[in-house]
C-alpha atoms as a PDB file:
ATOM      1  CA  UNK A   1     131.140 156.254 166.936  1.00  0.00           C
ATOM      2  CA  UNK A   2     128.827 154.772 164.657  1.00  0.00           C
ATOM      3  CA  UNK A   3     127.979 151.049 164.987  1.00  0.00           C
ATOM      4  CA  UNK A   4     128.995 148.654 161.776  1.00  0.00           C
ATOM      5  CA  UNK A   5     127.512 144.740 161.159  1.00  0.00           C
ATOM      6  CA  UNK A   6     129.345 142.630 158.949  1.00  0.00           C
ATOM      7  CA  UNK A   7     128.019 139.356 157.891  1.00  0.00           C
ATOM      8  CA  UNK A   8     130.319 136.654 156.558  1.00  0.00           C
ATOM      9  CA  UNK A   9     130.309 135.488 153.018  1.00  0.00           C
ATOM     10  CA  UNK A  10     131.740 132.221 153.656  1.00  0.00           C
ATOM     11  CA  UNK A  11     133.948 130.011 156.302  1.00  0.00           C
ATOM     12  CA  UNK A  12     137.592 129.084 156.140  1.00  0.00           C
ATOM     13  CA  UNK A  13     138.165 125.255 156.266  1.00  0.00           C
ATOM     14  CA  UNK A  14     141.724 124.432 157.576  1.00  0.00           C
ATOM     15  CA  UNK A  15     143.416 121.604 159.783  1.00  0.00           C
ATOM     16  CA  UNK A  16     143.561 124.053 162.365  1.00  0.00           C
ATOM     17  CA  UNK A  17     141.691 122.908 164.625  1.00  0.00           C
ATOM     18  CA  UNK A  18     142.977 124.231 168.007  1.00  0.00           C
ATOM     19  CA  UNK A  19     144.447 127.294 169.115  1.00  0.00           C
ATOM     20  CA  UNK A  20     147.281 125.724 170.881  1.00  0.00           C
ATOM     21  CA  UNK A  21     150.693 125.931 168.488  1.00  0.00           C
ATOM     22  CA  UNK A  22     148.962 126.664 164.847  1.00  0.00           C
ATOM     23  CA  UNK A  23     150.785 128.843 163.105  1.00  0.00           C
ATOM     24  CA  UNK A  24     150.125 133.029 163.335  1.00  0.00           C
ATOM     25  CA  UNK A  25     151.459 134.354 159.838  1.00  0.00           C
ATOM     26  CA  UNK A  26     151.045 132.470 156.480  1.00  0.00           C
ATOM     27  CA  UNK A  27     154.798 132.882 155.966  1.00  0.00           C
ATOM     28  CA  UNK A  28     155.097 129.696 158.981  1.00  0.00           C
ATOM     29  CA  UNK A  29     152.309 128.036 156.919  1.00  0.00           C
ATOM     30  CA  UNK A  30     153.765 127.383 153.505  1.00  0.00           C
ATOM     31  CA  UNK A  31     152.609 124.285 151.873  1.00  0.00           C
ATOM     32  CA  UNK A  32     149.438 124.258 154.135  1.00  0.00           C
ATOM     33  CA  UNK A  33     145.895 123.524 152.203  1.00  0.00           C
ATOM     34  CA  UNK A  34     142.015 124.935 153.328  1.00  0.00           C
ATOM     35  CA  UNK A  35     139.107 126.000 151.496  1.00  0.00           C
ATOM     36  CA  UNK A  36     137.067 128.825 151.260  1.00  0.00           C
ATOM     37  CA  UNK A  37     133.248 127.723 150.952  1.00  0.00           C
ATOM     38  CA  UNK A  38     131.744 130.763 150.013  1.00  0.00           C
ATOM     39  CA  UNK A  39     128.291 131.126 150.325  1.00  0.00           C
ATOM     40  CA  UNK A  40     126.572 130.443 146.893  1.00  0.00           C
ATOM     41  CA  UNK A  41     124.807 133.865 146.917  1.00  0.00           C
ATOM     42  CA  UNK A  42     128.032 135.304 146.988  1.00  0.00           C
ATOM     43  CA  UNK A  43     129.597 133.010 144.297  1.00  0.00           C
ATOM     44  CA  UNK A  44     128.980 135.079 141.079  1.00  0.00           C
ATOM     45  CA  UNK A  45     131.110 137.648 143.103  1.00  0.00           C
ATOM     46  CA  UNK A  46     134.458 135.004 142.674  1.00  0.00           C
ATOM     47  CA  UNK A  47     134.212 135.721 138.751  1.00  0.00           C
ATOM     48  CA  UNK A  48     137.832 136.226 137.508  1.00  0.00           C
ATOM     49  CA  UNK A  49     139.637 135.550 140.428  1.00  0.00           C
ATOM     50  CA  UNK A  50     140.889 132.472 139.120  1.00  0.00           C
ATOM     51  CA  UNK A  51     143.565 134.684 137.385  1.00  0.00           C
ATOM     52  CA  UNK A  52     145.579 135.817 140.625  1.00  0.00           C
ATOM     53  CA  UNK A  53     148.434 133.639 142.228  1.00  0.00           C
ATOM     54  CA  UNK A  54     147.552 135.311 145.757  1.00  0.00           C
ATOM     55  CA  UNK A  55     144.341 136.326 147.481  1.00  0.00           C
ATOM     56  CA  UNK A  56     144.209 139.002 150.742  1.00  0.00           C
ATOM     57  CA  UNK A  57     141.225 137.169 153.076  1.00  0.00           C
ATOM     58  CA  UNK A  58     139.669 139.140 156.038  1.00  0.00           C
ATOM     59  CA  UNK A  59     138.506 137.130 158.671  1.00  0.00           C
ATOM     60  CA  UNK A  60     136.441 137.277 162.187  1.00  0.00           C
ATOM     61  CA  UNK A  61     139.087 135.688 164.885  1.00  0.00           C
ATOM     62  CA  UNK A  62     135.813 133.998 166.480  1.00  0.00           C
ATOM     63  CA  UNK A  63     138.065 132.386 168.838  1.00  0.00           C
ATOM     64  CA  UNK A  64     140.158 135.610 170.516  1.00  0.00           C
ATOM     65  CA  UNK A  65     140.624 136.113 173.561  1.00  0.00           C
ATOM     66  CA  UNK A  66     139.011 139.806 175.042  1.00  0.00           C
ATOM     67  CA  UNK A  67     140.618 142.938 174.014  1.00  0.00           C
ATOM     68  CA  UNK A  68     143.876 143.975 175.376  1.00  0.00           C
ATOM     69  CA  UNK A  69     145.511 147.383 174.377  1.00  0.00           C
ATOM     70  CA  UNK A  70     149.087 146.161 175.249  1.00  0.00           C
ATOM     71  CA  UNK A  71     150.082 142.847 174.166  1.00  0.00           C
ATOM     72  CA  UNK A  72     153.893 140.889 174.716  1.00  0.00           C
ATOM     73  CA  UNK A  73     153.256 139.800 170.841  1.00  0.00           C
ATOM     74  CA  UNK A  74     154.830 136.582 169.601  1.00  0.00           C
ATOM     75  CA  UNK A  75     157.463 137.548 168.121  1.00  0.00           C
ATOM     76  CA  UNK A  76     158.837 139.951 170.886  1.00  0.00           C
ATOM     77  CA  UNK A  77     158.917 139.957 175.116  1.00  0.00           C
ATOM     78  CA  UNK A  78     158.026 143.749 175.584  1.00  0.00           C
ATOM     79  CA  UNK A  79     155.016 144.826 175.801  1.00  0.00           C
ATOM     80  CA  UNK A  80     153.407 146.608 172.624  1.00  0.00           C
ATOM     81  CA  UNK A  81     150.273 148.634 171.905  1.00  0.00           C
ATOM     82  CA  UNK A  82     147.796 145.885 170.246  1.00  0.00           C
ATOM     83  CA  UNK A  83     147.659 148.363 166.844  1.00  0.00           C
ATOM     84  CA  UNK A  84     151.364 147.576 166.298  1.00  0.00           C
ATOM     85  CA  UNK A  85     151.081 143.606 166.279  1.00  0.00           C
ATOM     86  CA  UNK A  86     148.935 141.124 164.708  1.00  0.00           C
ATOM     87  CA  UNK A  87     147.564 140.089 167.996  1.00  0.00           C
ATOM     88  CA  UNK A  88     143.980 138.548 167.840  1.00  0.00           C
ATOM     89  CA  UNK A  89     143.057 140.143 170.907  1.00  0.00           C
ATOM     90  CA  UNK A  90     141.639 143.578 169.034  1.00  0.00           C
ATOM     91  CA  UNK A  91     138.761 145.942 169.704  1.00  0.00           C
ATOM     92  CA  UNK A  92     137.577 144.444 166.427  1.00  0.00           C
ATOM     93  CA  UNK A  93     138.688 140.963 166.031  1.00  0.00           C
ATOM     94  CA  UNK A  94     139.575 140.688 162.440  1.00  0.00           C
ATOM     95  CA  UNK A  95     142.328 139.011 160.914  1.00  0.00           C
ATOM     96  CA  UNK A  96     144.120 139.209 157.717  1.00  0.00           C
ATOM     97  CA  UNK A  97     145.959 136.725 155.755  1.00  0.00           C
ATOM     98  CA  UNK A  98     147.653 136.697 151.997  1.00  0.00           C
ATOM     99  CA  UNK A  99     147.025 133.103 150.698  1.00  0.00           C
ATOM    100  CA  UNK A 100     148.058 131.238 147.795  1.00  0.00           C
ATOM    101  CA  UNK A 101     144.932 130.413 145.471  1.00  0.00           C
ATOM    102  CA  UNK A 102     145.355 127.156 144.187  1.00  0.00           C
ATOM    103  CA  UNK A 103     141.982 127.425 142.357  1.00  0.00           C
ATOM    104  CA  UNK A 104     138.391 127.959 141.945  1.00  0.00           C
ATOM    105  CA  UNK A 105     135.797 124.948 141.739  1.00  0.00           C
ATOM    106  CA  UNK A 106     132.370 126.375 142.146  1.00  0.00           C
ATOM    107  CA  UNK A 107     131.736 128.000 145.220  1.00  0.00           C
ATOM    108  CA  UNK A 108     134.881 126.858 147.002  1.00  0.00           C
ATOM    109  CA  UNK A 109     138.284 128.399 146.165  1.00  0.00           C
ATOM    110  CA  UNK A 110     141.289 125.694 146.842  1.00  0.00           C
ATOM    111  CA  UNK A 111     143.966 127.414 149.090  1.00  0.00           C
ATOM    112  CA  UNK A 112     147.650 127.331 150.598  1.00  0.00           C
ATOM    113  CA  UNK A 113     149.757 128.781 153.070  1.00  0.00           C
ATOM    114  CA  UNK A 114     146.615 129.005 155.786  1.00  0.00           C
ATOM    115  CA  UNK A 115     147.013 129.863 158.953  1.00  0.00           C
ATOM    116  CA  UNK A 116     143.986 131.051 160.283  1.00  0.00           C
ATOM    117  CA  UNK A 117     141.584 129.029 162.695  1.00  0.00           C
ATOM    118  CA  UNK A 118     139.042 126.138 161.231  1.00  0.00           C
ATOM    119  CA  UNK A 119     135.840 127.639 160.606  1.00  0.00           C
ATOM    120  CA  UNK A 120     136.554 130.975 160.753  1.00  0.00           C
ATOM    121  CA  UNK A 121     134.159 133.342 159.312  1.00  0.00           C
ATOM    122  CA  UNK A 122     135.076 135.208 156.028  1.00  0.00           C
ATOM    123  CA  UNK A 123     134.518 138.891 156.181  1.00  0.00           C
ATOM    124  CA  UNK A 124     135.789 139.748 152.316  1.00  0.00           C
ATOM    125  CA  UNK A 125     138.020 138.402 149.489  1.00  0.00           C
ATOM    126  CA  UNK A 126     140.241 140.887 147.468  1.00  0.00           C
ATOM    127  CA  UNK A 127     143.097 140.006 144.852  1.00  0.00           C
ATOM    128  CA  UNK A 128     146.491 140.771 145.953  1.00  0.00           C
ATOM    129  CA  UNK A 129     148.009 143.195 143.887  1.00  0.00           C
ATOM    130  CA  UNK A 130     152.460 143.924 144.752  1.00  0.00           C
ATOM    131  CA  UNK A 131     152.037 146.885 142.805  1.00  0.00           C
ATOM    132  CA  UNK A 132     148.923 147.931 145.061  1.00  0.00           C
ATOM    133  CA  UNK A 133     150.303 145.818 147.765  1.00  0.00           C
ATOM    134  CA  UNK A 134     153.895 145.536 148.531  1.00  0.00           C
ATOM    135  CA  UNK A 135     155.140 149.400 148.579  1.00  0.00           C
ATOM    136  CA  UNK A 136     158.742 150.225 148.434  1.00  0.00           C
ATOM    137  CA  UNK A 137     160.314 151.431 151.186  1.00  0.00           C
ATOM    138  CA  UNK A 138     158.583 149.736 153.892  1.00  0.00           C
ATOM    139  CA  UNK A 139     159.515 150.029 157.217  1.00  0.00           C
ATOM    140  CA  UNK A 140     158.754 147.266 159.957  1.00  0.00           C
ATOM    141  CA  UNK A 141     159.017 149.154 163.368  1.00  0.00           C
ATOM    142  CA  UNK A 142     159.865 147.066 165.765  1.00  0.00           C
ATOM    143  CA  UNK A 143     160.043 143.992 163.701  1.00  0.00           C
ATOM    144  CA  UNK A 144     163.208 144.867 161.839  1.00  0.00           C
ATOM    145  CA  UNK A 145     165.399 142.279 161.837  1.00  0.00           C
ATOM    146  CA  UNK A 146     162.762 139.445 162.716  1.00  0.00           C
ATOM    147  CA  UNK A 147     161.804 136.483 160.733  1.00  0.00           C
ATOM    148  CA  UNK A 148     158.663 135.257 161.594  1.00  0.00           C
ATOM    149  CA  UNK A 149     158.543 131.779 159.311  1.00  0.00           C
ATOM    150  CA  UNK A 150     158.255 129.458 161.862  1.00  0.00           C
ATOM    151  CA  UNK A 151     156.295 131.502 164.626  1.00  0.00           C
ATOM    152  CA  UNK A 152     153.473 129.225 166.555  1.00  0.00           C
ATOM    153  CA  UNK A 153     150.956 130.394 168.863  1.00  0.00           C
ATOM    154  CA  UNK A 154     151.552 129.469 172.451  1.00  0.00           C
ATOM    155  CA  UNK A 155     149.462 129.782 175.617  1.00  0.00           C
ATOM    156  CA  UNK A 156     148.707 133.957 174.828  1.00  0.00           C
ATOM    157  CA  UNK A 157     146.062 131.903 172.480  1.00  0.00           C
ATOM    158  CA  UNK A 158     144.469 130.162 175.344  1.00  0.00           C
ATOM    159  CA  UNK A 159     144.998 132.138 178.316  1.00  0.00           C
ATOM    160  CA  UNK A 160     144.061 135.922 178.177  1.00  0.00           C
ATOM    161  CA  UNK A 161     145.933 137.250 181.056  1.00  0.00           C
ATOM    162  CA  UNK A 162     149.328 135.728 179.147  1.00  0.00           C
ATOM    163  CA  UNK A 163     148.731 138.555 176.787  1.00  0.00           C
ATOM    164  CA  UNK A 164     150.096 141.372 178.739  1.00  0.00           C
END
């Protein structure tokens, strides 16, 4: 397969600073405030997005552990293949969050409900949309039934071989 570089646009400022018990979905990360400094060739590119309650950020998980292709995921004990979690541990370590935006100052947009790593890199900004977004009739796999609100990383974070 073809090779693909990505270069961020910007970094993600939160107050998590350590792997160890941050949260791992923005749902167990309401109320919590970061930035997004966006680098200022990039920041004609934030034009209009001031009108959207909710942004979709992509992010590099610099911090993930190596690769694993079956994970025991947070939220579950069995073991599942790493394409049905949210695992960092991916081929391609790239992480995905829907954020409040609280606003846009500049070159930095204000945000809430973060719960990715401090200075992650960001890979791409795009509004979210529920009509684009939020399909009916969604199933959730082996989720069903979960709630996920207050889910906190543990040692799987830190320690690799915790992952399978």
């Amino acid at each position: 397969m073809e090779t693909l570089t990505c270069s961020p646009i910007g970094v993600l400022r939160t107050p998590h600073a350590d792997l160890k018990d941050m949260p791992i979905q923005p749902s167990g990360a309401r109320g919590v405030e970061g930035t997004a400094e966006i680098d200022p060739a990039f920041a004609a590119g934030l034009q209009d997005l001031a009108g959207f309650s909710h942004l979709i950020l992509l992010y590099h998980f610099h911090r993930a552990p190596a690769p694993a292709l079956l994970v025991r995921p947070f939220l579950d004990t069995a073991e599942r293949g790493v394409f049905a979690t949210r695992a960092p541990c991916r081929p391609n370590p790239i992480g995905l969050s829907v954020v409040r935006l609280l606003g846009v100052e500049g070159n930095i947009l204000r945000l809430a409900d973060v719960d990715m790593l401090d200075n992650s890199p960001l890979l791409d900004i795009k509004p979210f949309v529920p009509a684009f977004d939020a399909p009916a009739g969604c199933r959730t796999g082996w989720l069903e039934g979960r709630n996920g609100d207050e889910c906190r990383s543990d040692e799987r974070f830190v320690d690799p071989e915790k992952w399978g």
